[in-house]
PDB file of N, CA and C in Angstrom:
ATOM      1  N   UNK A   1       0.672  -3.131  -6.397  1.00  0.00           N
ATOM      2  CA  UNK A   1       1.081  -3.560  -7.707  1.00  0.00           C
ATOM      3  C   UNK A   1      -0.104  -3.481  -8.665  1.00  0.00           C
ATOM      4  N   UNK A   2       0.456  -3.569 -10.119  1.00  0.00           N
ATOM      5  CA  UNK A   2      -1.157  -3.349 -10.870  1.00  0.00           C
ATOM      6  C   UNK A   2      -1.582  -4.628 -11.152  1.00  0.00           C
ATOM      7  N   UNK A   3      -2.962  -4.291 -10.993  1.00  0.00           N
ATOM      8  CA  UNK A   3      -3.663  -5.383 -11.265  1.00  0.00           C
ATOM      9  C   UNK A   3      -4.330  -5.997  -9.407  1.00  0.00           C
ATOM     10  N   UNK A   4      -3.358  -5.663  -8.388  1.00  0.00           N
ATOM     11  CA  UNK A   4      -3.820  -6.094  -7.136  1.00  0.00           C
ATOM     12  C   UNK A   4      -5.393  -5.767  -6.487  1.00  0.00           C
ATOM     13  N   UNK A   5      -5.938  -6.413  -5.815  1.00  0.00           N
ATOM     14  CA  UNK A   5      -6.746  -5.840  -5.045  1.00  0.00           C
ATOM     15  C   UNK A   5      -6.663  -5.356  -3.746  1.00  0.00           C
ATOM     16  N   UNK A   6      -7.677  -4.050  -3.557  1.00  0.00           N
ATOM     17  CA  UNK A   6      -7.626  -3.390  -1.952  1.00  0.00           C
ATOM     18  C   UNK A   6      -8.855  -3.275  -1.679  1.00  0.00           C
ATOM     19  N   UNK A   7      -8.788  -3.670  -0.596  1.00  0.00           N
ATOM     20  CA  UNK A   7     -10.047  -3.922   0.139  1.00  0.00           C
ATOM     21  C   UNK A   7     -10.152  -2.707   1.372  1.00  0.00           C
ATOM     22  N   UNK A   8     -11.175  -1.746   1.431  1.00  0.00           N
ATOM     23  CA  UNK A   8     -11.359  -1.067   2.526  1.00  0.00           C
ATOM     24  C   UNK A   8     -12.489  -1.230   3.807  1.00  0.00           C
ATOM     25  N   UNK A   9     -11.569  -1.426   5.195  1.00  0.00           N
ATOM     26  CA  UNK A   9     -12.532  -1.936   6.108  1.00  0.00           C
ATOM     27  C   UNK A   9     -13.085  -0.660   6.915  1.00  0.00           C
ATOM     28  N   UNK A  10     -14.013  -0.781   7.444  1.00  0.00           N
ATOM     29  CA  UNK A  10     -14.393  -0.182   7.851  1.00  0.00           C
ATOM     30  C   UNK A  10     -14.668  -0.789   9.547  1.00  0.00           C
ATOM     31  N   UNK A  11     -14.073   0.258  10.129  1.00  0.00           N
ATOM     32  CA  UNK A  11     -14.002  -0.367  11.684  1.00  0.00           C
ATOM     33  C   UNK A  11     -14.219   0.518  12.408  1.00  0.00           C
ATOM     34  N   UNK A  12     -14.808   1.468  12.447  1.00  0.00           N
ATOM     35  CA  UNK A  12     -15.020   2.509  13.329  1.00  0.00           C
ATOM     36  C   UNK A  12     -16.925   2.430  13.320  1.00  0.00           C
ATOM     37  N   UNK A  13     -18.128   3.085  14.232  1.00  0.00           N
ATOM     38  CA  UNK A  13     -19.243   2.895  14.915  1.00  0.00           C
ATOM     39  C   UNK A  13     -19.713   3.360  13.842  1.00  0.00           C
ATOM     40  N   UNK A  14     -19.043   4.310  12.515  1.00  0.00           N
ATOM     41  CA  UNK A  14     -20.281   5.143  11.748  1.00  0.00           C
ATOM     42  C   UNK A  14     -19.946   4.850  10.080  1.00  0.00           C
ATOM     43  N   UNK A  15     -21.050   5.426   9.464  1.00  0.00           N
ATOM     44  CA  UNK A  15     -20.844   4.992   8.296  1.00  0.00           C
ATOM     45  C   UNK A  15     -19.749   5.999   7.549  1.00  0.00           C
ATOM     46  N   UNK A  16     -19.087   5.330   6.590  1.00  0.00           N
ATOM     47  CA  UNK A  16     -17.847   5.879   5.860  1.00  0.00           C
ATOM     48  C   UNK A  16     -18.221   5.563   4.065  1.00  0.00           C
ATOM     49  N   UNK A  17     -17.240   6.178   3.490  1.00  0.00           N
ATOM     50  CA  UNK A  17     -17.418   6.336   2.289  1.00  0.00           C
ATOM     51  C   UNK A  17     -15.934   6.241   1.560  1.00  0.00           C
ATOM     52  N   UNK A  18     -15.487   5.781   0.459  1.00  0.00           N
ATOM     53  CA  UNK A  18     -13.880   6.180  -0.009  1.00  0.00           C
ATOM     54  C   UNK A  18     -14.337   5.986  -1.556  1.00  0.00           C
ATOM     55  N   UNK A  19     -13.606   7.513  -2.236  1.00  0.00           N
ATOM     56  CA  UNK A  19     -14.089   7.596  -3.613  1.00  0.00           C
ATOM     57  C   UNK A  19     -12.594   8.136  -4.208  1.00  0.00           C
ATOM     58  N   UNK A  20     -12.597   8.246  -5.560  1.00  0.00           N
ATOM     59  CA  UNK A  20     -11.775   8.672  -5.907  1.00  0.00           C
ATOM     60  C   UNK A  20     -12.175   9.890  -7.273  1.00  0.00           C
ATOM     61  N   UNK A  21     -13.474  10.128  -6.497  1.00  0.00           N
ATOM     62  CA  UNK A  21     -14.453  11.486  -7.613  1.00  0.00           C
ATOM     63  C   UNK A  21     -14.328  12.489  -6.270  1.00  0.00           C
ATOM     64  N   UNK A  22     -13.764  13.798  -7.042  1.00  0.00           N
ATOM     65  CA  UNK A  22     -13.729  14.859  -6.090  1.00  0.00           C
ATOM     66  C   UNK A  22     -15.059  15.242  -6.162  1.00  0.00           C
ATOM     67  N   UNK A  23     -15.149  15.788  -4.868  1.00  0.00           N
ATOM     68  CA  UNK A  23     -16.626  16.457  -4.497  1.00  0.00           C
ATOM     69  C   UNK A  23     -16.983  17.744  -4.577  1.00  0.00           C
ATOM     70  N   UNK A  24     -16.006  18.340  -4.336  1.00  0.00           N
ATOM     71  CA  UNK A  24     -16.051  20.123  -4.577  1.00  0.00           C
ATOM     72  C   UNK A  24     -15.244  20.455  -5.453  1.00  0.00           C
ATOM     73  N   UNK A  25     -15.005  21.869  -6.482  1.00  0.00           N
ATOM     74  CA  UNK A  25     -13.612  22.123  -7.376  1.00  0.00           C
ATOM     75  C   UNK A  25     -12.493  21.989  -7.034  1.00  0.00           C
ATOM     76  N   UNK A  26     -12.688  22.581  -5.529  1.00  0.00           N
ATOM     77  CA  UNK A  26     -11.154  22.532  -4.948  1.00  0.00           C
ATOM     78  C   UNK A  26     -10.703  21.016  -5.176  1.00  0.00           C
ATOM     79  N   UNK A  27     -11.323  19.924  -4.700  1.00  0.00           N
ATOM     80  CA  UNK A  27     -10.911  18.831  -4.697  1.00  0.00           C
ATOM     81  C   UNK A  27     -10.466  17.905  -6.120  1.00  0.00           C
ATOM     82  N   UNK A  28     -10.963  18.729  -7.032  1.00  0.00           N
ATOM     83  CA  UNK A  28     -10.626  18.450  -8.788  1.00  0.00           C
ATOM     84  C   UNK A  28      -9.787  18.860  -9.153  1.00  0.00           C
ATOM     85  N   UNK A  29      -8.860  20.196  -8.375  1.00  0.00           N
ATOM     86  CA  UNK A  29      -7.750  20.792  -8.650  1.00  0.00           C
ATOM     87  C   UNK A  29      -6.598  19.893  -7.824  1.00  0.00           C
ATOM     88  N   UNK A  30      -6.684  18.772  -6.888  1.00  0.00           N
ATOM     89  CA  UNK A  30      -5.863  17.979  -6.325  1.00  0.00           C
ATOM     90  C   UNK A  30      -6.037  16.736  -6.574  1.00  0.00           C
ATOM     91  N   UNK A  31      -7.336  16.432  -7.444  1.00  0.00           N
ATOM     92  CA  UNK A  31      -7.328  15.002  -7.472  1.00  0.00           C
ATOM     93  C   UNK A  31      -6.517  14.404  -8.985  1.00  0.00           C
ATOM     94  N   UNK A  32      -6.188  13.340  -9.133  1.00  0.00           N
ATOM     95  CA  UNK A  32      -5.011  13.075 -10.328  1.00  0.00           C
ATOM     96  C   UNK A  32      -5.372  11.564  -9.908  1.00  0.00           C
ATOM     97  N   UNK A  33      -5.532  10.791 -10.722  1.00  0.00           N
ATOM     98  CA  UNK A  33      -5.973   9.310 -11.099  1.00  0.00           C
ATOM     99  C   UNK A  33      -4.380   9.096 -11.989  1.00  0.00           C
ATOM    100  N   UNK A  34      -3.680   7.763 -11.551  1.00  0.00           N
ATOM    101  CA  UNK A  34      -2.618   7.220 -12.563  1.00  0.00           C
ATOM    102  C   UNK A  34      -2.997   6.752 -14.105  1.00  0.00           C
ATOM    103  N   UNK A  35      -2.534   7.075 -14.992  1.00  0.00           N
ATOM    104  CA  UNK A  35      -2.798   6.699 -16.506  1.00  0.00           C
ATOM    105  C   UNK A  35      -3.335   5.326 -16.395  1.00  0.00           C
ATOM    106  N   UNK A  36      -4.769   5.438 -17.373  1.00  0.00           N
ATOM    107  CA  UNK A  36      -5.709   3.898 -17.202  1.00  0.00           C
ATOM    108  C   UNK A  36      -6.074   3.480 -15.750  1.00  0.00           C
ATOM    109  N   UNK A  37      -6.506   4.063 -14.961  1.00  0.00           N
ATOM    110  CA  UNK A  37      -7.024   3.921 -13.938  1.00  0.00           C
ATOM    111  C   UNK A  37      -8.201   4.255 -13.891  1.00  0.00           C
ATOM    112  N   UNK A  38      -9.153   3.436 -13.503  1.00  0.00           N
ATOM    113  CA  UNK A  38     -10.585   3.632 -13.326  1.00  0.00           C
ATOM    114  C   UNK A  38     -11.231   4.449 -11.872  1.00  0.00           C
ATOM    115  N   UNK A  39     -11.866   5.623 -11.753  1.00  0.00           N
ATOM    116  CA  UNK A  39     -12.172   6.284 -10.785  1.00  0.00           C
ATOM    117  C   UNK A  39     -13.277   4.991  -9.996  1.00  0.00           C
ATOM    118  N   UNK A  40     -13.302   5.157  -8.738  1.00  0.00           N
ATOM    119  CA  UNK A  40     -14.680   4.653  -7.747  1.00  0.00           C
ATOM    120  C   UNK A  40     -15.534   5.234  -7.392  1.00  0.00           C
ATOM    121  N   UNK A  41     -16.485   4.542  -6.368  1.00  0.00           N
ATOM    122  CA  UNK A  41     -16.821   5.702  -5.459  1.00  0.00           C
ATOM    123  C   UNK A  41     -18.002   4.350  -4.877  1.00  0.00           C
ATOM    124  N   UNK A  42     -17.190   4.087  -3.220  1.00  0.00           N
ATOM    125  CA  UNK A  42     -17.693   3.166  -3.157  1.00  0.00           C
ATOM    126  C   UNK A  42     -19.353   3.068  -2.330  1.00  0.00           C
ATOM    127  N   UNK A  43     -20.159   4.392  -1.947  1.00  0.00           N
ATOM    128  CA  UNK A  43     -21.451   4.615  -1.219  1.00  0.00           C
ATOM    129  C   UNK A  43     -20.877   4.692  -0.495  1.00  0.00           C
ATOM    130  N   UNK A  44     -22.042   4.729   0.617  1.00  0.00           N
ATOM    131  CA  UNK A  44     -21.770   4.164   1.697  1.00  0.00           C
ATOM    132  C   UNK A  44     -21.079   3.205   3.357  1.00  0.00           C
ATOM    133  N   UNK A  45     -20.381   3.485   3.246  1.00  0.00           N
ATOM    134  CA  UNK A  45     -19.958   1.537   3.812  1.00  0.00           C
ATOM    135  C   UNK A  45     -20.431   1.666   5.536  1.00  0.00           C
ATOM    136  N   UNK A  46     -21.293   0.697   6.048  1.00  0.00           N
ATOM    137  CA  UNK A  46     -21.762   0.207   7.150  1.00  0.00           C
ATOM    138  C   UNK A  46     -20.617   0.254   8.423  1.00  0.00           C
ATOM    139  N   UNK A  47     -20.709   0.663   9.808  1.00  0.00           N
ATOM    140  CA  UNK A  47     -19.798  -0.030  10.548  1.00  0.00           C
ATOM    141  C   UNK A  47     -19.762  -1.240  10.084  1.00  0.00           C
ATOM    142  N   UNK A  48     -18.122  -1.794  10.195  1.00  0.00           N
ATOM    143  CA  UNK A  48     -18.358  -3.232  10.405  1.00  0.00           C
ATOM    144  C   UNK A  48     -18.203  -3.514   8.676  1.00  0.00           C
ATOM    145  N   UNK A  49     -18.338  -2.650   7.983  1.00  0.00           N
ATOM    146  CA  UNK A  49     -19.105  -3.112   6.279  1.00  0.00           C
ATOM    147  C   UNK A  49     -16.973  -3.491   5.704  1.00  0.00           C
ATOM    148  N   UNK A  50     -17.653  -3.609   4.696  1.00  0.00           N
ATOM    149  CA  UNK A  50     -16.268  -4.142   3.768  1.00  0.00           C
ATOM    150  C   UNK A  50     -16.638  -3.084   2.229  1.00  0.00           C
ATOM    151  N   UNK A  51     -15.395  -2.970   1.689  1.00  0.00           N
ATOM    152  CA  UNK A  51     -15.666  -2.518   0.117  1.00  0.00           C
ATOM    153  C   UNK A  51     -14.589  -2.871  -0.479  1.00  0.00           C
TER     154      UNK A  51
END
């Protein structure tokens, strides 16, 4: 819903990452953000880490 929060865990031994900025062109030609939505991009995240 808008306005909710999501929280991404991270539970697997290695470090992870979740963004919503494409990284290559190809990935700019599939990426699409909903009207007034703010892009992320959260580093890093630790086994074990939270974002």
């Amino acid at each position: 819903m808008v306005g909710d929060t999501v929280e991404f865990h991270n539970v697997s031994a290695f470090v992870h990452s979740v963004s919503t900025r494409p990284a290559t062109p190809e990935e700019t030609a599939s990426t699409e953000l909903p009207a007034g939505a703010e892009s992320f991009d959260s580093g890093e995240i630790p086994a074990g880490g939270i974002y």
